[in-house]
C-alpha atoms as a PDB file:
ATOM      1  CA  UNK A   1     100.241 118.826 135.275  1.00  0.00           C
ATOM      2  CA  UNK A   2     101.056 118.396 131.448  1.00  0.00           C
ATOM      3  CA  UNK A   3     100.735 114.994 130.329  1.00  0.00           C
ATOM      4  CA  UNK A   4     103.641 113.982 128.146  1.00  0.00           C
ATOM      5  CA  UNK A   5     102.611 110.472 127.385  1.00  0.00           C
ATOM      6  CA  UNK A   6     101.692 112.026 123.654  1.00  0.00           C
ATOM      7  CA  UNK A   7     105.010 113.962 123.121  1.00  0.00           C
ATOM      8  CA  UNK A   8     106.917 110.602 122.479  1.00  0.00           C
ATOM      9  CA  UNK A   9     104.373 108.446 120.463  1.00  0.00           C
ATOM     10  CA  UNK A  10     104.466 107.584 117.095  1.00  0.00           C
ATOM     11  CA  UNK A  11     101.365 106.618 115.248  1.00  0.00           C
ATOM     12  CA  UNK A  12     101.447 103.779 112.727  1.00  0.00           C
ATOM     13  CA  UNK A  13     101.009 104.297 109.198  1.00  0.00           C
ATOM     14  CA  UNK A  14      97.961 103.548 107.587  1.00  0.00           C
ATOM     15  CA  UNK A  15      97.163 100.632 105.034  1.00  0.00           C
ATOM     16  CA  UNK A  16      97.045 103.672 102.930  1.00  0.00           C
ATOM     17  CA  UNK A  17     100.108 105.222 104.062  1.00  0.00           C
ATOM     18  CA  UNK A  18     102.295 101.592 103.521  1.00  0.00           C
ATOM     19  CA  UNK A  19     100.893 101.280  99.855  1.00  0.00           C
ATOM     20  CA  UNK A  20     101.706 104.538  98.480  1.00  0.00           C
ATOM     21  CA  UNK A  21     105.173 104.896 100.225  1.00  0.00           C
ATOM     22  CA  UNK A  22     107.855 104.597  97.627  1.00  0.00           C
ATOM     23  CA  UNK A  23     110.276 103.726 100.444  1.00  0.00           C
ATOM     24  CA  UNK A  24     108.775 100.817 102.125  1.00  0.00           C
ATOM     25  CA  UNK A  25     110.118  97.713 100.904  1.00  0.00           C
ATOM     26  CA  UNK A  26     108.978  94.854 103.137  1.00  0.00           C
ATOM     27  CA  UNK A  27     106.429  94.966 105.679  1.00  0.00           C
ATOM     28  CA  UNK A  28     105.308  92.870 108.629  1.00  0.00           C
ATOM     29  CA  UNK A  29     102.413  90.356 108.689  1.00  0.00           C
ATOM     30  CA  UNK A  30     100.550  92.469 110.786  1.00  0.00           C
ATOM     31  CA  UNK A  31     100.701  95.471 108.540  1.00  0.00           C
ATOM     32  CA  UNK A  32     100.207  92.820 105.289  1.00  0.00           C
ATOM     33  CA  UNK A  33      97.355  91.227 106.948  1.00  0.00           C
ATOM     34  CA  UNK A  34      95.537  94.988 108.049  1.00  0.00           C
ATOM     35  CA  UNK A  35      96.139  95.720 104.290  1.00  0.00           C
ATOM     36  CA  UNK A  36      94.229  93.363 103.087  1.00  0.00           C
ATOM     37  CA  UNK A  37      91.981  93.326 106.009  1.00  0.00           C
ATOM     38  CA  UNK A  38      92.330  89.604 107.298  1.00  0.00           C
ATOM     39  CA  UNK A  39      93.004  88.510 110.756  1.00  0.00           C
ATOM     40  CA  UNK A  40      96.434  88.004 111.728  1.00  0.00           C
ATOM     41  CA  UNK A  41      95.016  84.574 112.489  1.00  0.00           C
ATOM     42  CA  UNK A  42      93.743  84.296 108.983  1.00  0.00           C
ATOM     43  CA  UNK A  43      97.091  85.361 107.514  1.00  0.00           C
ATOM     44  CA  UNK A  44      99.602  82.564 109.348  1.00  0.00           C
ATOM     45  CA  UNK A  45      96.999  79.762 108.691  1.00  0.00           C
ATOM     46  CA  UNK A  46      97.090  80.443 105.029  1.00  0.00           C
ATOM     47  CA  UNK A  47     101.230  80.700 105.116  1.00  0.00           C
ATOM     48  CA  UNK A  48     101.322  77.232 107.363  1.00  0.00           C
ATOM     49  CA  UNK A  49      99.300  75.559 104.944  1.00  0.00           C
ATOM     50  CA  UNK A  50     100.678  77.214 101.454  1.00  0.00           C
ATOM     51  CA  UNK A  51     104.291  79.380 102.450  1.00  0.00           C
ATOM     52  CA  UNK A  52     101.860  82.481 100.962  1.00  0.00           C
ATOM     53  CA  UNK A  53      99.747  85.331 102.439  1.00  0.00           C
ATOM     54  CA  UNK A  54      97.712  84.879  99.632  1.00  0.00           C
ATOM     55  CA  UNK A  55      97.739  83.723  95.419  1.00  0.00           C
ATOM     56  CA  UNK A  56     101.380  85.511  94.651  1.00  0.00           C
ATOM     57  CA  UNK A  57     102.086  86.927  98.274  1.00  0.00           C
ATOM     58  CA  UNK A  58     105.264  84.914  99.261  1.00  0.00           C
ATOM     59  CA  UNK A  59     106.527  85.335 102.808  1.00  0.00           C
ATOM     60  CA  UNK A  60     110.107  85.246 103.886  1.00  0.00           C
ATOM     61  CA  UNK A  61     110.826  83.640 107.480  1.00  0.00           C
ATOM     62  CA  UNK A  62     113.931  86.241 109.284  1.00  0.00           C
ATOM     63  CA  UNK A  63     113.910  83.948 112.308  1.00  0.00           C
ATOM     64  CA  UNK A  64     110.611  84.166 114.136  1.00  0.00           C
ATOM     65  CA  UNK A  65     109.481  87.105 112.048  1.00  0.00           C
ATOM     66  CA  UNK A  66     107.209  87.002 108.406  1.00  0.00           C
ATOM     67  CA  UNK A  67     108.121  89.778 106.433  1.00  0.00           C
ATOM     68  CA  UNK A  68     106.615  90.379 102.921  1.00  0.00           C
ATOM     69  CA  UNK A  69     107.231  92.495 100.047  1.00  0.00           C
ATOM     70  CA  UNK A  70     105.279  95.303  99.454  1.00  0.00           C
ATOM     71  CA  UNK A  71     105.972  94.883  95.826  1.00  0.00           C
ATOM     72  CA  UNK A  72     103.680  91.389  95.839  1.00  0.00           C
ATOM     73  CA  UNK A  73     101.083  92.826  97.658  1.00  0.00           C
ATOM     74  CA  UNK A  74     100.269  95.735  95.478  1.00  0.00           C
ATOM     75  CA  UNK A  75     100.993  93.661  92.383  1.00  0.00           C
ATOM     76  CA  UNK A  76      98.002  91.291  94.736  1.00  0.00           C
ATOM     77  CA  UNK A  77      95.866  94.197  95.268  1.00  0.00           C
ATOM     78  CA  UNK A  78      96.396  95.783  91.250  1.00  0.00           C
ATOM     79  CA  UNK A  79      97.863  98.762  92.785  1.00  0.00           C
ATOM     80  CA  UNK A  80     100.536 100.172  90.746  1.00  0.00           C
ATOM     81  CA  UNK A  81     103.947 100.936  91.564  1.00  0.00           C
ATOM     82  CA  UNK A  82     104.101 104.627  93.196  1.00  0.00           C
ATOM     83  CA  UNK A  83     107.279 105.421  92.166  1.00  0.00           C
END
């Protein structure tokens, strides 16, 4: 019996992967937070006591969800633009 469980899943980017995509624009606090290797924990303390992520990491409420640019996080991180 094949097992076909694999066929349909996707694997998640890595912190790598998010930083050097031109195309990503915003990205979840999960994926912000596993970039710069806090807890998810960590990550909505800081943004219920400050509105950031971290010093120049703003986050953006879309209803229940924090999305943040990926453009403030390199710029956080002194990654350059890979475009």
């Amino acid at each position: 019996m094949t097992n076909h469980a694999n066929d349909t899943a996707t694997t998640r980017p890595t912190p790598a992967e998010l930083l050097d995509d031109p195309g990503i624009v915003t990205i979840s606090m999960s994926q912000a937070c596993q970039i710069l290797g806090i807890s998810k924990s960590t990550g909505h303390q800081a943004v219920k006591a400050t509105g950031f992520l971290a010093d120049g990491v703003p986050v953006q409420r879309v209803g229940k969800r924090c999305i943040i640019s990926i453009f403030h996080i390199r710029a956080f991180l002194g990654k350059p633009d890979p475009r």
